[in-house]
N, C-alpha and C. Protein backbone atom coordinates (compact mmCIF):
# COMPACT_ATOMS: atom_id res chain seq x y z
N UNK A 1 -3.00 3.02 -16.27
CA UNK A 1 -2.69 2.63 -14.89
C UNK A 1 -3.02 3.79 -13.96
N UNK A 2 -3.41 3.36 -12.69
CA UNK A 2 -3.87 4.58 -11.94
C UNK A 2 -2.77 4.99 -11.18
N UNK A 3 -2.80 6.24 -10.83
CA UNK A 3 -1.95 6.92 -9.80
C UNK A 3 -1.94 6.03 -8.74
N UNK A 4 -0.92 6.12 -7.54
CA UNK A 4 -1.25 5.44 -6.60
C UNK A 4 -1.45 5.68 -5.29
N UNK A 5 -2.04 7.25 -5.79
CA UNK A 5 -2.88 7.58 -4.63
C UNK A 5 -4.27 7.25 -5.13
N UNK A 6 -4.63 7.21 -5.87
CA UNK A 6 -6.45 6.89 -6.05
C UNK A 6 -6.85 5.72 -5.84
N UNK A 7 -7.96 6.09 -5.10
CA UNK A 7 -8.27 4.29 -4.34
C UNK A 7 -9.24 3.90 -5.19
N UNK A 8 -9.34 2.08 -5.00
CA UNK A 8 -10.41 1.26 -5.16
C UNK A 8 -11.21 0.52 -5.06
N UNK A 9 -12.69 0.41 -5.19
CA UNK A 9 -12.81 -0.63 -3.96
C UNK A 9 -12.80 -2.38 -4.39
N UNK A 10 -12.97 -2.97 -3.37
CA UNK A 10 -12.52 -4.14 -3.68
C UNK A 10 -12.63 -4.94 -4.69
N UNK A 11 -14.07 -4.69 -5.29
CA UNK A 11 -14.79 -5.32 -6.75
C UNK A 11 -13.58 -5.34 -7.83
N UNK A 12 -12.89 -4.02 -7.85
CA UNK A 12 -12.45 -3.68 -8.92
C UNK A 12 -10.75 -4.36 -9.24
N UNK A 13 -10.14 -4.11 -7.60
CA UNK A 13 -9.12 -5.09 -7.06
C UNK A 13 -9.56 -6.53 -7.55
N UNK A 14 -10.58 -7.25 -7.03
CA UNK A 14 -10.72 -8.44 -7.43
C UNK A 14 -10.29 -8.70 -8.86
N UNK A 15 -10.99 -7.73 -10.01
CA UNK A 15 -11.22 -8.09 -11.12
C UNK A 15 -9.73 -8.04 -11.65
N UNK A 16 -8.69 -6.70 -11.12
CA UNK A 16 -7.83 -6.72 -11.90
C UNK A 16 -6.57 -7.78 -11.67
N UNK A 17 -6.37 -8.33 -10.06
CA UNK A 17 -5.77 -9.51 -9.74
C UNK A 17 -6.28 -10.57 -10.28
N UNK A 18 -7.56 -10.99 -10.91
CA UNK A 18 -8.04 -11.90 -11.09
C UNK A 18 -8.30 -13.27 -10.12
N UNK A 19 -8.47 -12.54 -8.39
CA UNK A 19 -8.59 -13.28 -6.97
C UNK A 19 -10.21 -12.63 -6.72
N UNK A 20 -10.43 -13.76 -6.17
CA UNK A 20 -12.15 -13.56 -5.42
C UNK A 20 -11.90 -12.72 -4.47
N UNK A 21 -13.23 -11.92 -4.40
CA UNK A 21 -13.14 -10.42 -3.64
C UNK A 21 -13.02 -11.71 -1.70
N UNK A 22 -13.24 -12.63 -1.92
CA UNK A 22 -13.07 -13.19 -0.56
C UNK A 22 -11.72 -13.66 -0.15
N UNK A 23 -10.88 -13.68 -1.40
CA UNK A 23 -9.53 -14.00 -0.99
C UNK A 23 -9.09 -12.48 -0.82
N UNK A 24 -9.34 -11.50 -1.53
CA UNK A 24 -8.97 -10.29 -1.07
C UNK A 24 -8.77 -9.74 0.53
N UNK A 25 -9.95 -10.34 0.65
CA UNK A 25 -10.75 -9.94 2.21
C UNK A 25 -9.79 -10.81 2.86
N UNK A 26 -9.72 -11.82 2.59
CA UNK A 26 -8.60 -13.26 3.42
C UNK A 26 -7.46 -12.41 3.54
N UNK A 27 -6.64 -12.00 2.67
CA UNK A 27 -5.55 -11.31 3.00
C UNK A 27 -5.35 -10.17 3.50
N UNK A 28 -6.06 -9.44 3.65
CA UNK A 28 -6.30 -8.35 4.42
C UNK A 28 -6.46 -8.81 6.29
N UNK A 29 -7.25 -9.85 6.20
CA UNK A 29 -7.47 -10.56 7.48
C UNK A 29 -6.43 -11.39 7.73
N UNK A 30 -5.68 -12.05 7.00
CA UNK A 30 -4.40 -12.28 8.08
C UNK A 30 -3.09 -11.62 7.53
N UNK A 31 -3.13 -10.07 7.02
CA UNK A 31 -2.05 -9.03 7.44
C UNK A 31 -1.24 -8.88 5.89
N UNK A 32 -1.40 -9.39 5.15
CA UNK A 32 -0.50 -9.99 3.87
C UNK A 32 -0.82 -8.28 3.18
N UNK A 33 -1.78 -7.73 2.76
CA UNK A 33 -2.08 -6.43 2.01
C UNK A 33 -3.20 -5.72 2.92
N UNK A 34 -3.02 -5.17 3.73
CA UNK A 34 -4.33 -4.45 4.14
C UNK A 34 -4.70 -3.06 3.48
N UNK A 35 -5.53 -3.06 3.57
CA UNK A 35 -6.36 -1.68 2.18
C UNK A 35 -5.50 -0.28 2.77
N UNK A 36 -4.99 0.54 2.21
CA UNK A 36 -4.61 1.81 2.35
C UNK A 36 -5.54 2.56 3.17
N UNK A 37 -6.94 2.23 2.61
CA UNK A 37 -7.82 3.28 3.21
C UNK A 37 -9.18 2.58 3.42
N UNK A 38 -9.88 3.40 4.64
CA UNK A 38 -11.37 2.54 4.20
C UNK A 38 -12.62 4.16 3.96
N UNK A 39 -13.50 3.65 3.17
CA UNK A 39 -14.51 4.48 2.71
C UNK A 39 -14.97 5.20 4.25
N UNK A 40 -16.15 5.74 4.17
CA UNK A 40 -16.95 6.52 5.55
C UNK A 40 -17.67 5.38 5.45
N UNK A 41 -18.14 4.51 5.02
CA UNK A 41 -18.60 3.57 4.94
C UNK A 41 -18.54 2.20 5.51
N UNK A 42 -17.01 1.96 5.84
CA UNK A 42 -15.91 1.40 6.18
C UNK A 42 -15.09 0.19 5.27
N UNK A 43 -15.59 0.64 3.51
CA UNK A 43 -15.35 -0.40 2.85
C UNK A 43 -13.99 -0.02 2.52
N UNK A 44 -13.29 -1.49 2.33
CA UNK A 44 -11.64 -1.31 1.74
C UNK A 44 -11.84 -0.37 0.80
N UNK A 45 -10.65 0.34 0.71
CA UNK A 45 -10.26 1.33 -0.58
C UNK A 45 -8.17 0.83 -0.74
N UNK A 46 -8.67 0.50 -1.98
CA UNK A 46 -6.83 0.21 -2.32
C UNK A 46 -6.44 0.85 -3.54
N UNK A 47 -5.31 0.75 -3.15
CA UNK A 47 -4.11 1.66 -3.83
C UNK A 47 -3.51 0.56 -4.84
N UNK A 48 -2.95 1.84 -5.98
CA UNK A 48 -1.99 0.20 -7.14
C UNK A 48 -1.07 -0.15 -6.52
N UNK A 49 -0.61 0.02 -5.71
CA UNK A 49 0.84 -0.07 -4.41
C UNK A 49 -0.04 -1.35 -3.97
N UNK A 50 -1.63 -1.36 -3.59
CA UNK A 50 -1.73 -2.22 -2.48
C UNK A 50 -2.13 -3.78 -4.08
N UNK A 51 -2.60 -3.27 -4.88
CA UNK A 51 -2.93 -4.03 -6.35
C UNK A 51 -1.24 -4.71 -6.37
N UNK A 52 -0.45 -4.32 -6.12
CA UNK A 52 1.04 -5.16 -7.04
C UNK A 52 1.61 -5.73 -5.57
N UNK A 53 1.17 -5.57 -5.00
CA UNK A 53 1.46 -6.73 -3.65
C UNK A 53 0.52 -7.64 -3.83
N UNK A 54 -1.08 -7.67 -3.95
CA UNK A 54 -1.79 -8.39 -4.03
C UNK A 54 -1.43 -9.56 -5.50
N UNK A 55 -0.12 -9.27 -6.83
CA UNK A 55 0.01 -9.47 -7.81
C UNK A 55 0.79 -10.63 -7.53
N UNK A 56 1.96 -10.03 -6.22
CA UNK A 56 3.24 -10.39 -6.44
C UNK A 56 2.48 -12.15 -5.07
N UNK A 57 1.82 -11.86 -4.43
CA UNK A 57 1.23 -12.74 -3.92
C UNK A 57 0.11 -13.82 -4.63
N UNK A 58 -0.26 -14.06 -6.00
CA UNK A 58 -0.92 -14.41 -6.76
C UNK A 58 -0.03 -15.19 -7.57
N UNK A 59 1.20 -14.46 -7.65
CA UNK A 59 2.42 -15.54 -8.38
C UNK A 59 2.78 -16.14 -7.53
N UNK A 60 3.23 -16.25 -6.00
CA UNK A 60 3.98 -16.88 -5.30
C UNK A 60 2.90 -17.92 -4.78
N UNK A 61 1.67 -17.44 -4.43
CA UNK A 61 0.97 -19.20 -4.29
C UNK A 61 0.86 -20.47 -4.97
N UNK A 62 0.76 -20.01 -6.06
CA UNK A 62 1.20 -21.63 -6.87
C UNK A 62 2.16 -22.19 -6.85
N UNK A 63 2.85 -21.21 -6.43
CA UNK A 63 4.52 -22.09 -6.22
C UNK A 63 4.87 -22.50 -5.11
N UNK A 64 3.49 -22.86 -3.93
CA UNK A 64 3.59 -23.44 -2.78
C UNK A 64 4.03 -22.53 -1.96
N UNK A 65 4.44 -21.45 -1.68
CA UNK A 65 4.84 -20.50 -0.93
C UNK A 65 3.84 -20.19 0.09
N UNK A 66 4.25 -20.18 1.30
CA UNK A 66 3.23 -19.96 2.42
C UNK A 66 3.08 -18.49 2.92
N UNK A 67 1.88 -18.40 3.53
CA UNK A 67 1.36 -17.17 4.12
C UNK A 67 2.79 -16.25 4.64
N UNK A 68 3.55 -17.32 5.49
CA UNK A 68 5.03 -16.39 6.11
C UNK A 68 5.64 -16.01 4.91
N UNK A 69 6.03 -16.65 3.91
CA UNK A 69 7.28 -16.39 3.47
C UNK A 69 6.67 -15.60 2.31
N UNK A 70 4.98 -15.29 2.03
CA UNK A 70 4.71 -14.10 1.15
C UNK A 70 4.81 -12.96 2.17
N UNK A 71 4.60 -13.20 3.25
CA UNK A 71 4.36 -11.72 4.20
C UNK A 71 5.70 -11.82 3.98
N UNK A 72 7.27 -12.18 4.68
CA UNK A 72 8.70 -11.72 4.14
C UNK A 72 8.92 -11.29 3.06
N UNK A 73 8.38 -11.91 2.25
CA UNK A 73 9.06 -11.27 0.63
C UNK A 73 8.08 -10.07 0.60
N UNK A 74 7.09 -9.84 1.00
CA UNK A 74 6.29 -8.39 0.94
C UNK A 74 7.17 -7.60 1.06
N UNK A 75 7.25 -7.60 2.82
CA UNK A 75 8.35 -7.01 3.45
C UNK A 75 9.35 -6.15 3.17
N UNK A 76 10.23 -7.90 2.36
CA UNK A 76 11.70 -7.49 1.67
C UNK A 76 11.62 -6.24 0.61
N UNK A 77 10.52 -6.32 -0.35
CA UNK A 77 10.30 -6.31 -1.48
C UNK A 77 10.21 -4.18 -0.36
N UNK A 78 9.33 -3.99 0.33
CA UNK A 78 8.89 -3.04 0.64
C UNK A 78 10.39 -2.68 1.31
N UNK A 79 11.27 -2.57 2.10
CA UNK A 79 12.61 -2.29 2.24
C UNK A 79 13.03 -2.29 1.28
N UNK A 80 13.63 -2.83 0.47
CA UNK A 80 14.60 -2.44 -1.02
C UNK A 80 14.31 -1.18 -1.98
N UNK A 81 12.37 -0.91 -1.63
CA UNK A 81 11.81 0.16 -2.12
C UNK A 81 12.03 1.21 -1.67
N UNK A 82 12.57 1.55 -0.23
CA UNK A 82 12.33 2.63 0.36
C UNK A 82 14.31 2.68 0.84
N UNK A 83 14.24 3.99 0.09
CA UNK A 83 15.81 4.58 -0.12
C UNK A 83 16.28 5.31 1.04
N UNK A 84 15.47 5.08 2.21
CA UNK A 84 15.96 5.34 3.74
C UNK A 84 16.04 4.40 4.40
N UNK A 85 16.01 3.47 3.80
CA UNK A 85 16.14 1.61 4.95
C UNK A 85 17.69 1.64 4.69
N UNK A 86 18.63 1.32 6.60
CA UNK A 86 19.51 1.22 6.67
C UNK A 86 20.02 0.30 6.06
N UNK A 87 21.56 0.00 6.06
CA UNK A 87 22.27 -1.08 5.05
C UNK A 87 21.67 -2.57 5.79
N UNK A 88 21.95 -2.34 6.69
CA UNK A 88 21.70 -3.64 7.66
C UNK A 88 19.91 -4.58 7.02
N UNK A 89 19.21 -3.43 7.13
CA UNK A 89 17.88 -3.76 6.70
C UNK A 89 18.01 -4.09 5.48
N UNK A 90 18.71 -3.21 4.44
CA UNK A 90 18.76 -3.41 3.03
C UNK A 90 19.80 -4.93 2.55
N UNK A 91 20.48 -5.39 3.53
CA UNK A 91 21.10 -6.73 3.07
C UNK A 91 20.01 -7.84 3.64
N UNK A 92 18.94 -7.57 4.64
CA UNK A 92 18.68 -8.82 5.17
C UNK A 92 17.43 -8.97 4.03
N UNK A 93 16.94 -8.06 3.44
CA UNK A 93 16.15 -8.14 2.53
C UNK A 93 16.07 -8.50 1.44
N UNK A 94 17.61 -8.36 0.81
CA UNK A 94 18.32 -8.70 0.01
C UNK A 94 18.41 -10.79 -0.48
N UNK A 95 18.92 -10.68 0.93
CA UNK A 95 18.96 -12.29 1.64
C UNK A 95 17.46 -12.75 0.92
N UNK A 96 16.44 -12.26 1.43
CA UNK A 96 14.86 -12.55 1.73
C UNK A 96 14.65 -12.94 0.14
N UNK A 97 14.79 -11.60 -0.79
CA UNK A 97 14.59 -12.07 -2.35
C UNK A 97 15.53 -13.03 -2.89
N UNK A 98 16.55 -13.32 -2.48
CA UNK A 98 17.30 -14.15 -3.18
C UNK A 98 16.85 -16.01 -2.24
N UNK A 99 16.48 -15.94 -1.04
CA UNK A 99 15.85 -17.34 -0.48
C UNK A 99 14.56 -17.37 -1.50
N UNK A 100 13.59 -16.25 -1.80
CA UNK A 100 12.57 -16.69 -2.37
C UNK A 100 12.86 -17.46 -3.92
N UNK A 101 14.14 -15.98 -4.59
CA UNK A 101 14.17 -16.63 -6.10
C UNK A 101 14.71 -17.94 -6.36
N UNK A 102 14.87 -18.19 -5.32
CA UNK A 102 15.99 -20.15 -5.51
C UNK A 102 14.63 -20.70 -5.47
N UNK A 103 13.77 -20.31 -4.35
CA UNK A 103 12.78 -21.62 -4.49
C UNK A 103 11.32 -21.01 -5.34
N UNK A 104 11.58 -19.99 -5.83
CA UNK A 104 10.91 -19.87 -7.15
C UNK A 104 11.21 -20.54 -8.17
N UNK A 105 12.92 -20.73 -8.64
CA UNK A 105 13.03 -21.43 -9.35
C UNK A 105 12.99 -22.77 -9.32
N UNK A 106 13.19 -23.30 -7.86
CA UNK A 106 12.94 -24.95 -7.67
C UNK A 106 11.22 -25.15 -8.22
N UNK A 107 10.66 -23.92 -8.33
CA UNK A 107 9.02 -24.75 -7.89
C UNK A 107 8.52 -24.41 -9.76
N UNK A 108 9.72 -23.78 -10.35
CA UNK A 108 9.12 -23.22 -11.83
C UNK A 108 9.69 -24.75 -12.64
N UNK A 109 10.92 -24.94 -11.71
CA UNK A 109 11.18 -26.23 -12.60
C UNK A 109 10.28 -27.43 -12.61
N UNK A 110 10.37 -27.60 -11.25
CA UNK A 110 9.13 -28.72 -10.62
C UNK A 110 7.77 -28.53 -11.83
N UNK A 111 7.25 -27.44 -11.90
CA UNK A 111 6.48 -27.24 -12.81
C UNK A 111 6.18 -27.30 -14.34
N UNK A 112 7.87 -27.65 -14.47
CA UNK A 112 8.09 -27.37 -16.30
C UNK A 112 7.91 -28.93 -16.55
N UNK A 113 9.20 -30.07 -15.50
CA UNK A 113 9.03 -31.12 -15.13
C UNK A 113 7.11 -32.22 -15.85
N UNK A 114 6.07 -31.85 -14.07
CA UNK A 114 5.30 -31.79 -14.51
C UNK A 114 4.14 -31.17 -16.01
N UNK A 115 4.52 -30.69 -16.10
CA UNK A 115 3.64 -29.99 -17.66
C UNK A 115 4.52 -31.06 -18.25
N UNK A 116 5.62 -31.39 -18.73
CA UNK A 116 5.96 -32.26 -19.88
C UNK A 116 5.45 -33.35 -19.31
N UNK A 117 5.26 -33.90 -18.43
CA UNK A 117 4.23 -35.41 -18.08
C UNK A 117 2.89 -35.20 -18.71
N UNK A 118 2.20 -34.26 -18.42
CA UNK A 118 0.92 -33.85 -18.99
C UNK A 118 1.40 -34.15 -20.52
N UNK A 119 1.49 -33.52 -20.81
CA UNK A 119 2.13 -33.60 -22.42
C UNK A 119 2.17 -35.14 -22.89
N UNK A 120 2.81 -35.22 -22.47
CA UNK A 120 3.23 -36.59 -22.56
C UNK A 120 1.53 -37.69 -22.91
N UNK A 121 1.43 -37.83 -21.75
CA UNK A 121 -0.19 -38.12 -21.39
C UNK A 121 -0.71 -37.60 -22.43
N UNK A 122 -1.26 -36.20 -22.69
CA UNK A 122 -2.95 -35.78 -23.39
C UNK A 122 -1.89 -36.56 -24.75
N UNK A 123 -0.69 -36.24 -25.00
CA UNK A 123 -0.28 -36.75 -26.49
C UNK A 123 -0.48 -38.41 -26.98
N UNK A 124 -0.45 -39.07 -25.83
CA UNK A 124 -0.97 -40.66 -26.13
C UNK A 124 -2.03 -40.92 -26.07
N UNK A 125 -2.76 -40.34 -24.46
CA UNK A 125 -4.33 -40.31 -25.21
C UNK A 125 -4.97 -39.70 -26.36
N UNK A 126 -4.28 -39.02 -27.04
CA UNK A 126 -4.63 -38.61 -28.46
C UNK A 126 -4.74 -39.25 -29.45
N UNK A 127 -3.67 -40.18 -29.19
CA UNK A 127 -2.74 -41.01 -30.17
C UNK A 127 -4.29 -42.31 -29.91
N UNK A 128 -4.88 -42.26 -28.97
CA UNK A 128 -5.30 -43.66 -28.85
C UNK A 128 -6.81 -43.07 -28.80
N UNK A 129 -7.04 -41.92 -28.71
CA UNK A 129 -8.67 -41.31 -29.24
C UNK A 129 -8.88 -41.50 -30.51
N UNK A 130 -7.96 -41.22 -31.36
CA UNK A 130 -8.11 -40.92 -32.57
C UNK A 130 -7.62 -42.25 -33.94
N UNK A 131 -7.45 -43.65 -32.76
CA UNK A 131 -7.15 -45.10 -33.29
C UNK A 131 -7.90 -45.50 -33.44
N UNK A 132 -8.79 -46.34 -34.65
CA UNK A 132 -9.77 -46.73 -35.13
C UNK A 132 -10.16 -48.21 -33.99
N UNK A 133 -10.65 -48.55 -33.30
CA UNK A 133 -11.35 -49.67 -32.05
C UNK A 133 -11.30 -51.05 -32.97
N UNK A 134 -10.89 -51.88 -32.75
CA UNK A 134 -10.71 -53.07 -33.14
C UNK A 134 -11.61 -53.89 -32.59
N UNK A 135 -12.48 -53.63 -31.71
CA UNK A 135 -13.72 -54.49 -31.44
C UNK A 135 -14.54 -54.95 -32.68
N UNK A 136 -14.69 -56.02 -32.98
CA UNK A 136 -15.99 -56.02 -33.80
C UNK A 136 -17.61 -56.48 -32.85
């Protein structure tokens, strides 16, 4: 794992989030992770600081979570980190991860839900791929 002062450029971000270097760029453009640094060049350079925001935003989209409420939980997530954020800041943040983990868990169930329908499904169409056709 790299220090997290050594930067990277975006290619490499892409590869290790496993997000297109254009969703990279997307989030940078509307505010969600912007690059630590840019080259003389003016290309993004990111940090593993800016890699585990880009992580923690890669889990929360499938779970329907919108642009706001990943930029809050960024946020939150970035207050709880920093051991000079007043109490006041440190409870509303508090608040912030615990609204997200309820509807993390509404959207993991929703999800467990669905997958056993799937299941369900590929297991009968199995059942009926693998039934000898009674047509003559």
């Amino acid at each position: 794992m790299r220090d997290s002062g050594e930067h990277m450029q975006i290619g490499e971000v892409a590869q290790r989030t496993e997000l297109s270097i254009r969703t990279v760029r997307h989030y940078d453009d509307v505010g969600l992770v912007t690059p630590s640094a840019r080259s003389a060049g003016g290309f993004r350079l990111y940090t593993e600081t800016d890699v585990q925001r880009l992580l923690v935003i890669r889990r929360m989209k499938p779970l329907g979570f919108t642009l706001a409420e990943m930029k809050e939980l960024l946020e939150a997530l970035e207050v709880l980190d920093d051991p000079g954020a007043d109490a006041q800041a440190q409870a509303a943040a508090t608040e912030a991860v615990h609204r997200c983990h309820a509807r993390a868990e509404d959207s993991c169930e929703r999800l467990r839900r669905h997958l056993a329908y799937a299941q369900e499904l590929t297991g009968m169409l199995a059942e009926h791929a693998e039934a000898p056709t009674s047509r003559a």
